[in-house]
N, C-alpha and C. Protein backbone atom coordinates (compact mmCIF):
# COMPACT_ATOMS: atom_id res chain seq x y z
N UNK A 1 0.85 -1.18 0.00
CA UNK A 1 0.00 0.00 0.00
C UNK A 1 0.89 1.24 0.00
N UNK A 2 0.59 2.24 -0.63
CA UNK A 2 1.41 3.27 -0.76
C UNK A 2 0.60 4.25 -0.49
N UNK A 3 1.45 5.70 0.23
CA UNK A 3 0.94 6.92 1.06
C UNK A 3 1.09 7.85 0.03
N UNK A 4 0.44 8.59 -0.12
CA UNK A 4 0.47 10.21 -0.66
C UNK A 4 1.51 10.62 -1.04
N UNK A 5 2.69 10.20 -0.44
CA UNK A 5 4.57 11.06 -0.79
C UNK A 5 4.12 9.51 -1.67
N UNK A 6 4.37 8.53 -1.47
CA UNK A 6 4.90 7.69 -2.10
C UNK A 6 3.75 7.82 -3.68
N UNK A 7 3.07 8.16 -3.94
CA UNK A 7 2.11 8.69 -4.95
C UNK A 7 3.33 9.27 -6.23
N UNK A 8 3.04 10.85 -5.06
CA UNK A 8 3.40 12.24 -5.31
C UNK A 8 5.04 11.36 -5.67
N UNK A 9 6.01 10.99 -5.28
CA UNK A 9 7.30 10.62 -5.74
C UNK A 9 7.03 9.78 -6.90
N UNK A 10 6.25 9.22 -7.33
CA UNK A 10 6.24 8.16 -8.47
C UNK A 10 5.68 9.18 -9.63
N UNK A 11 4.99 10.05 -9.06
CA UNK A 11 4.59 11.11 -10.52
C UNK A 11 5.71 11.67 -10.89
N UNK A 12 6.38 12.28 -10.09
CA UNK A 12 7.32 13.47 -9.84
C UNK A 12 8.34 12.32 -11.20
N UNK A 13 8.53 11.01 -11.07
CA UNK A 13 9.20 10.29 -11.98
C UNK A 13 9.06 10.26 -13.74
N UNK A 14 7.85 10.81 -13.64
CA UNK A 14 7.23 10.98 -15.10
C UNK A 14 6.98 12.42 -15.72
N UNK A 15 7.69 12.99 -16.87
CA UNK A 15 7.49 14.18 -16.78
C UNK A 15 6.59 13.95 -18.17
N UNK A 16 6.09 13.08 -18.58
CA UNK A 16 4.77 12.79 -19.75
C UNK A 16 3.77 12.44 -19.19
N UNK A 17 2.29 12.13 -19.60
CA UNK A 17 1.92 11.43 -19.17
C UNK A 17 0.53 11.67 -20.73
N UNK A 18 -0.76 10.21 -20.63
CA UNK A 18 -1.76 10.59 -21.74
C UNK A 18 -3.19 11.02 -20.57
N UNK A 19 -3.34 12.16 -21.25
CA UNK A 19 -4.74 12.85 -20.82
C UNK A 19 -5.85 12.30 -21.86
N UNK A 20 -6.84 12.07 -21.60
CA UNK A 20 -8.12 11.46 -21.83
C UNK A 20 -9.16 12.75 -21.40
N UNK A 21 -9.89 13.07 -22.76
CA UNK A 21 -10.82 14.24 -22.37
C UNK A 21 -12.09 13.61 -23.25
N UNK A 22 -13.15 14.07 -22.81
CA UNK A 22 -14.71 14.06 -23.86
C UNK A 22 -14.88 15.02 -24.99
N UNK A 23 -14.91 14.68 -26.19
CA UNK A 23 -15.24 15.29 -27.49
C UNK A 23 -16.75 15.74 -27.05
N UNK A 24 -17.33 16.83 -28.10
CA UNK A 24 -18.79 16.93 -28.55
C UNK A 24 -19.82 15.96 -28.26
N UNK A 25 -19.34 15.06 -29.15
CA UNK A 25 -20.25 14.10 -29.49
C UNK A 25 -20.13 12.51 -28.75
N UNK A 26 -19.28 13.27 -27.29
CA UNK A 26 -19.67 12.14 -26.30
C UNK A 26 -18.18 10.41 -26.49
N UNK A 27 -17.46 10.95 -27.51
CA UNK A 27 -16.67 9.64 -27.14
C UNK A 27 -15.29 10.60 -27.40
N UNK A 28 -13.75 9.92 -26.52
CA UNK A 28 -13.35 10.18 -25.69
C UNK A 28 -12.35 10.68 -26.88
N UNK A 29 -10.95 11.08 -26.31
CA UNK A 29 -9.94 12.20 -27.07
C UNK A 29 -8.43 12.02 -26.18
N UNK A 30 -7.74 11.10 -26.66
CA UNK A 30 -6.43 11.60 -25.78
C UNK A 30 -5.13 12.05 -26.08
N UNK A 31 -4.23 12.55 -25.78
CA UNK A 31 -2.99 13.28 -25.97
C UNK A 31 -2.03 13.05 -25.04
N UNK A 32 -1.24 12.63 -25.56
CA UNK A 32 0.39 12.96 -24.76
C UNK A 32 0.67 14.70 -24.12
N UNK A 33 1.22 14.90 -22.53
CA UNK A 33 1.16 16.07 -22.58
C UNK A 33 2.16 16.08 -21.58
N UNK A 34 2.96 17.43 -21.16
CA UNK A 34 3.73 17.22 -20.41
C UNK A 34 3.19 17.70 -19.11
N UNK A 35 3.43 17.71 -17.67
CA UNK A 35 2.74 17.63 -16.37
C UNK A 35 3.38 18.22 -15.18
N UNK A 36 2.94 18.71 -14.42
CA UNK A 36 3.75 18.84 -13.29
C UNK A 36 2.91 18.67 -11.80
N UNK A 37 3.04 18.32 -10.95
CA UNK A 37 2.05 17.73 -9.54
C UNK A 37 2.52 18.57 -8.48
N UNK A 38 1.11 18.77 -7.39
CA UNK A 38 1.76 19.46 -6.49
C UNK A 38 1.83 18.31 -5.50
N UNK A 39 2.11 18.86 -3.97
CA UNK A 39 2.10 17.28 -3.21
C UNK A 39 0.94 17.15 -2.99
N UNK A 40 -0.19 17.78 -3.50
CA UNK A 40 -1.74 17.48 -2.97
C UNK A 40 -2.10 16.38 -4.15
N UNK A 41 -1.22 16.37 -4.91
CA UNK A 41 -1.55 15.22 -6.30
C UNK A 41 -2.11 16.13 -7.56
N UNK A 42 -1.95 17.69 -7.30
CA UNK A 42 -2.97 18.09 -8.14
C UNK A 42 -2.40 18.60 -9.29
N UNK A 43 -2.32 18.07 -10.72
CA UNK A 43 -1.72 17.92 -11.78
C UNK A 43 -1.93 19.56 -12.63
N UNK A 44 -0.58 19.68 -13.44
CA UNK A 44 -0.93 20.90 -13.71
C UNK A 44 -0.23 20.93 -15.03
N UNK A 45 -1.09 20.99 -16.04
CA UNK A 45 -0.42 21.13 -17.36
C UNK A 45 -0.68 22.10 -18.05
N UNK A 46 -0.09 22.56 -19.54
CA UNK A 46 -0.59 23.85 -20.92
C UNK A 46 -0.70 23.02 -21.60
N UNK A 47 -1.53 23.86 -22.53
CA UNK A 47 -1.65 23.43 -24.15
C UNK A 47 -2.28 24.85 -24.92
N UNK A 48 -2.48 24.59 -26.23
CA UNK A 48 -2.60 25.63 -26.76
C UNK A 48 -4.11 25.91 -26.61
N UNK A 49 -4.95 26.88 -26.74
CA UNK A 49 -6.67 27.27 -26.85
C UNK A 49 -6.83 26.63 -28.46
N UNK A 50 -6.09 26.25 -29.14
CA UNK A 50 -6.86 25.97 -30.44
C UNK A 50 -6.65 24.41 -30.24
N UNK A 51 -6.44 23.42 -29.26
CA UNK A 51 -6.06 22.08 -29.39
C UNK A 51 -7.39 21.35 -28.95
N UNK A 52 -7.77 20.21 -29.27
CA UNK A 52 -8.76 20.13 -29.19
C UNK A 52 -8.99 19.69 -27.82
N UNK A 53 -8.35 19.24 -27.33
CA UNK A 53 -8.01 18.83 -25.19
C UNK A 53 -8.89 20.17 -24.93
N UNK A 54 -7.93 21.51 -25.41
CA UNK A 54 -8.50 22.67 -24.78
C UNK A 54 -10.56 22.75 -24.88
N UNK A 55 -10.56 22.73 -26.10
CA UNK A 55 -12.27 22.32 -26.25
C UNK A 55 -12.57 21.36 -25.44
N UNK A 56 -12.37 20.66 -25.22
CA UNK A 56 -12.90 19.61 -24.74
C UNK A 56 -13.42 19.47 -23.42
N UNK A 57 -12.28 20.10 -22.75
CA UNK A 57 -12.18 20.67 -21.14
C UNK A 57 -12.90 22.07 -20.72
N UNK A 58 -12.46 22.92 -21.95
CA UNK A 58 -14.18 24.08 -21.70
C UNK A 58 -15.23 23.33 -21.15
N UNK A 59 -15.94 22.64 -22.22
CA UNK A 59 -17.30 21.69 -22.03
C UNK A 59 -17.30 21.21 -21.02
N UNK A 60 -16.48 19.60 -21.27
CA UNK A 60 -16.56 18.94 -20.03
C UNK A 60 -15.46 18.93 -19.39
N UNK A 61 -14.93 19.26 -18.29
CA UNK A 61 -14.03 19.74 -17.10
C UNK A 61 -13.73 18.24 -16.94
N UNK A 62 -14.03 16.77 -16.61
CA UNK A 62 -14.09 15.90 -16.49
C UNK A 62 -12.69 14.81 -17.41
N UNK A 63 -11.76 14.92 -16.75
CA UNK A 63 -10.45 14.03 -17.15
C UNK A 63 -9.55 13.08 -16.67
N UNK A 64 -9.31 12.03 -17.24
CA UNK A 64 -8.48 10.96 -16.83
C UNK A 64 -7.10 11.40 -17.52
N UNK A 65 -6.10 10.64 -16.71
CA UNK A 65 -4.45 10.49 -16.91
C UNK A 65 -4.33 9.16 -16.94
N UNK A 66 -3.23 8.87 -17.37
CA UNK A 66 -2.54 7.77 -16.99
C UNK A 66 -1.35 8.66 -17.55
N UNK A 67 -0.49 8.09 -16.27
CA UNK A 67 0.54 8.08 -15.91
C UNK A 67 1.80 6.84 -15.56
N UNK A 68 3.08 6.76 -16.29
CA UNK A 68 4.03 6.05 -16.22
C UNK A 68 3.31 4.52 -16.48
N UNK A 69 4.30 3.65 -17.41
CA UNK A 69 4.14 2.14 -17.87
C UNK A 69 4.95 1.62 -17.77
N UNK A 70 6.60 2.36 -18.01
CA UNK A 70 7.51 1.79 -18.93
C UNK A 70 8.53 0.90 -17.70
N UNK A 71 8.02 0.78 -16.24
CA UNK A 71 8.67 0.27 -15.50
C UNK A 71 7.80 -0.74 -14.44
N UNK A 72 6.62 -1.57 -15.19
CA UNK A 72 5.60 -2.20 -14.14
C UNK A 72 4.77 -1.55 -13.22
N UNK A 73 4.49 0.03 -13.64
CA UNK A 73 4.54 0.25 -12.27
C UNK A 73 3.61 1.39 -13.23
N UNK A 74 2.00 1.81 -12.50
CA UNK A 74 1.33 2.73 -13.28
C UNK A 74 0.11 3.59 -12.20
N UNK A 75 -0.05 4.31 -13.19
CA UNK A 75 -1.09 5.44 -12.05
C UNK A 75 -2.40 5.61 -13.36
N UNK A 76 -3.04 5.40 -12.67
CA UNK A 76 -4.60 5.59 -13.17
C UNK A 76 -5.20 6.84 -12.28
N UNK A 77 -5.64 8.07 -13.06
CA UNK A 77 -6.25 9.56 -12.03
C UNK A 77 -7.41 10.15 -13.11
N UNK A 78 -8.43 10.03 -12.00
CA UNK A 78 -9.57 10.81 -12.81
C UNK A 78 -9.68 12.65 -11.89
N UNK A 79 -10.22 12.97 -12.56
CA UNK A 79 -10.24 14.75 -11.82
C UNK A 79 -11.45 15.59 -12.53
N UNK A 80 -10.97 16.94 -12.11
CA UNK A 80 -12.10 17.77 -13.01
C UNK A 80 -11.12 18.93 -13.05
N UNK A 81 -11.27 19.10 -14.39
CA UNK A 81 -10.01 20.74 -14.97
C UNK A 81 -10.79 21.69 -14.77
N UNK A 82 -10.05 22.70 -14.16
CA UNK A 82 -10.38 23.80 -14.62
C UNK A 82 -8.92 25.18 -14.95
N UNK A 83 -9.38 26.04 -16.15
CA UNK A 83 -8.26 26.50 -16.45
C UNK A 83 -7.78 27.67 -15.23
N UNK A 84 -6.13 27.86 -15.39
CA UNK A 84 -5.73 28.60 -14.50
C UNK A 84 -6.23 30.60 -14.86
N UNK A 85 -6.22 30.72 -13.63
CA UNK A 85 -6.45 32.31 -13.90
C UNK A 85 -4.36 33.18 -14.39
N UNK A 86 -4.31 34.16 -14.48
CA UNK A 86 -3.17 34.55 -15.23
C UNK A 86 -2.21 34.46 -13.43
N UNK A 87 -3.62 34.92 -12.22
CA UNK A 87 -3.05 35.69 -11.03
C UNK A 87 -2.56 34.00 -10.34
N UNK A 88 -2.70 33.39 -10.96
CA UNK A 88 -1.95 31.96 -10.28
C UNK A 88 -0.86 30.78 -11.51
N UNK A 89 -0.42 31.91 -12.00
CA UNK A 89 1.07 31.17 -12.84
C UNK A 89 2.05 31.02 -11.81
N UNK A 90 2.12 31.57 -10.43
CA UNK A 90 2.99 30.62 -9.58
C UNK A 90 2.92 29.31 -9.58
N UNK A 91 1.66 28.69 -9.04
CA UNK A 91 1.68 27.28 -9.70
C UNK A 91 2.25 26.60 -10.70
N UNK A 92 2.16 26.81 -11.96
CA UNK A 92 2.39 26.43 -13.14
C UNK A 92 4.45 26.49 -12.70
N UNK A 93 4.64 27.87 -12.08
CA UNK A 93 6.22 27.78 -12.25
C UNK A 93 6.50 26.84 -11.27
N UNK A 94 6.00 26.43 -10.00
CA UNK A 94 6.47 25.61 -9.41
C UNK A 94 6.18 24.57 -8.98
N UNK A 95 5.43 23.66 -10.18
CA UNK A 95 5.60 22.29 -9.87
C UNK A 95 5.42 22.08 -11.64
N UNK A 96 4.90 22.76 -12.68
CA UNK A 96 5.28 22.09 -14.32
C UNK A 96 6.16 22.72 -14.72
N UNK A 97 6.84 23.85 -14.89
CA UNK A 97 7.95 23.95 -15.48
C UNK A 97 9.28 23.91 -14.58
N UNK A 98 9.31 23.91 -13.22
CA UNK A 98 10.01 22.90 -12.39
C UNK A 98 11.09 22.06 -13.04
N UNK A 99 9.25 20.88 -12.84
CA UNK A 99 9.71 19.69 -13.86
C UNK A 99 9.79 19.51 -15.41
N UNK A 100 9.51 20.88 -15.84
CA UNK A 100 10.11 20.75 -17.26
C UNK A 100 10.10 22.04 -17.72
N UNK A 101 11.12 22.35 -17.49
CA UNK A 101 11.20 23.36 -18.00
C UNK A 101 11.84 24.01 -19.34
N UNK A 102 11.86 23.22 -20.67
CA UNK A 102 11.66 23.01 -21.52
C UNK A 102 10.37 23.94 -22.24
N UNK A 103 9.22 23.61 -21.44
CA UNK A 103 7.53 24.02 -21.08
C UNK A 103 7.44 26.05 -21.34
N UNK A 104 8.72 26.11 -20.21
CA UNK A 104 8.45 27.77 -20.03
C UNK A 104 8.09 28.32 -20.71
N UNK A 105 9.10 28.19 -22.11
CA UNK A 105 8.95 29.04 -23.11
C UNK A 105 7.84 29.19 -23.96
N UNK A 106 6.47 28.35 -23.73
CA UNK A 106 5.48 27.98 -24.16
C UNK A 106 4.43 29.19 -23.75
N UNK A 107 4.92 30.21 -22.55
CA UNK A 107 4.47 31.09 -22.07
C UNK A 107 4.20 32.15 -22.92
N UNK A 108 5.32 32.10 -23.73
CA UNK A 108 5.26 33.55 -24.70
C UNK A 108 4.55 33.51 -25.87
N UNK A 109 3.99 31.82 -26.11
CA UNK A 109 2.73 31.85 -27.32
C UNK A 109 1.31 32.82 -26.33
N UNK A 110 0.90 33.56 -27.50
CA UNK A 110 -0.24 34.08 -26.84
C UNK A 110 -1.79 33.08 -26.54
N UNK A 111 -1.26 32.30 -27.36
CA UNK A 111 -2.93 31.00 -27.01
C UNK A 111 -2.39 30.26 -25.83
N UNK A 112 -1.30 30.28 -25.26
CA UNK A 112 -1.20 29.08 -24.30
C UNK A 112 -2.17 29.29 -23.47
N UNK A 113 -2.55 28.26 -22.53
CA UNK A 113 -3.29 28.07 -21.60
C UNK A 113 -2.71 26.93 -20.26
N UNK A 114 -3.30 27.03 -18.73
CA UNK A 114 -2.74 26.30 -18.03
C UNK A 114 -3.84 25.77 -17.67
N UNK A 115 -3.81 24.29 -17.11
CA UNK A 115 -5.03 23.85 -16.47
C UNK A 115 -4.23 23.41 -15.37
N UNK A 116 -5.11 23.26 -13.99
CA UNK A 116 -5.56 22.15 -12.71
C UNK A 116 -6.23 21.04 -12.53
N UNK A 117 -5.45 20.09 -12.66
CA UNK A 117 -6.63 19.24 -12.40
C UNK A 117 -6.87 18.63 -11.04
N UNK A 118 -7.99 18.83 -10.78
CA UNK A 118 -8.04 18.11 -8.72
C UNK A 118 -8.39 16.65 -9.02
N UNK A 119 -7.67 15.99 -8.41
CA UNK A 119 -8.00 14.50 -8.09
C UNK A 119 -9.21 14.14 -7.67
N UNK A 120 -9.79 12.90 -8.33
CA UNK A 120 -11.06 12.51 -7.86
C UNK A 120 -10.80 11.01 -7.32
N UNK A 121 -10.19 10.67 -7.51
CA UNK A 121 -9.84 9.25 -8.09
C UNK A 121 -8.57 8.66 -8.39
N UNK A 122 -7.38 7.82 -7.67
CA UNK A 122 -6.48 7.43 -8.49
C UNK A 122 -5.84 6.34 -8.07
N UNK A 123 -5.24 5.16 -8.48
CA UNK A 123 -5.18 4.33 -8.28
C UNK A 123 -3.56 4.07 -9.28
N UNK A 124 -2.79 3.15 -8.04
CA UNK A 124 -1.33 3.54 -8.25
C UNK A 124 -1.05 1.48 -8.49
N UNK A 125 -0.77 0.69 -9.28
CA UNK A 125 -0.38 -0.33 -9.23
C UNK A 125 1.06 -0.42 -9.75
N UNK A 126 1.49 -1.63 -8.72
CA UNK A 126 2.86 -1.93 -9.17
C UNK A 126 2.38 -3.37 -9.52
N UNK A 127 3.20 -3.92 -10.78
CA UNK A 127 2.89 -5.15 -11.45
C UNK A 127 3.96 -6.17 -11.07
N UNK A 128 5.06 -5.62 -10.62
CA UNK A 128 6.23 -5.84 -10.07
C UNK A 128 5.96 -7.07 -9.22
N UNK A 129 5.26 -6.99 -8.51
CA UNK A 129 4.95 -7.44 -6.83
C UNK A 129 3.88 -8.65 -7.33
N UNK A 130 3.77 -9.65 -6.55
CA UNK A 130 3.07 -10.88 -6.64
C UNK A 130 2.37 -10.74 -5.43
N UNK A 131 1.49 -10.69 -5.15
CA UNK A 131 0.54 -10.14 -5.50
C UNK A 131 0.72 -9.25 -6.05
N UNK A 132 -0.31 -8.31 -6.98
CA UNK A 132 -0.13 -6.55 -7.45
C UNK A 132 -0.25 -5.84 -6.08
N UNK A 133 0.68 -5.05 -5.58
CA UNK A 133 0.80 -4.21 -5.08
C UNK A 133 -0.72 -3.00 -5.94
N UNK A 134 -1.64 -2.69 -5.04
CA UNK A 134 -2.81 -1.60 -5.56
C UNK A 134 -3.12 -1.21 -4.50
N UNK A 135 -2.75 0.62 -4.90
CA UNK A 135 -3.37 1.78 -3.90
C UNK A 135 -4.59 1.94 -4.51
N UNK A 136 -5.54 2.75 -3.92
CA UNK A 136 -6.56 3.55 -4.24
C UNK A 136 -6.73 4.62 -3.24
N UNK A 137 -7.23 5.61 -4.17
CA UNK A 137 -7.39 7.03 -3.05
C UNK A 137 -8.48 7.63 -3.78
N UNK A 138 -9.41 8.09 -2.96
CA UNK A 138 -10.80 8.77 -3.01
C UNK A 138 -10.85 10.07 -2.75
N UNK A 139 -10.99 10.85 -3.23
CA UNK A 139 -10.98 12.38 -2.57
C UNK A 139 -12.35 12.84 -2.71
């Protein structure tokens, strides 16, 4: 069973992860994107206003992640986005471009956008372990 740091340290390991959003017409949309977490778990990524994630998350606020594969070891997180205001880009500097800061310069497109996403839901398995090692956390 794993605690909150031990969560928050296994994200902090992944600076990708695929977001899963709702289209229009009700079936689903996902993208590779880059991420950054605070220790509350609460994920914080950009993308551009013309991408279709960005539509998607206007509408429905309602999004899954998955996070990290490539080592047995994975995070399943559902949430609800909502975009950042301009008066809270502290966030954004200190926990996504932090961890990637690569990202920053993404600031000076005028469509960028930042989202939050709050945890609803997430569930951390290691495949590693015989039994599966499986967290779950409810918020």
């Amino acid at each position: 069973m794993k605690t909150k740091e031990d969560i928050y340290e296994f994200m902090d390991k992944s600076v990708l992860g695929v977001i899963s959003t709702i289209k229009e017409d009700g079936t689903p949309e996902s993208a590779v994107v880059g991420f950054g977490q605070t220790k509350d778990l609460v994920i914080i990524f950009g993308t551009d206003n013309t991408s279709r994630k960005y539509a998607n998350i206007k509408r429905t606020p309602n999004v899954s992640f998955v996070i990290g594969w490539e080592n047995g070891e994975t995070l399943q997180y559902e949430g609800t986005a909502r975009e950042l205001k301009d008066s809270e880009i502290d966030l954004v500097k200190e926990s996504y471009w932090k961890k990637n800061p690569k990202a920053e310069k993404h600031q000076l497109i005028p469509s960028e956008r930042y989202f939050l996403v709050e945890p609803l839901w997430i569930r951390h398995t290691d495949l590693k372990m015989q039994p599966w090692d499986i967290t779950v956390l409810n918020f």
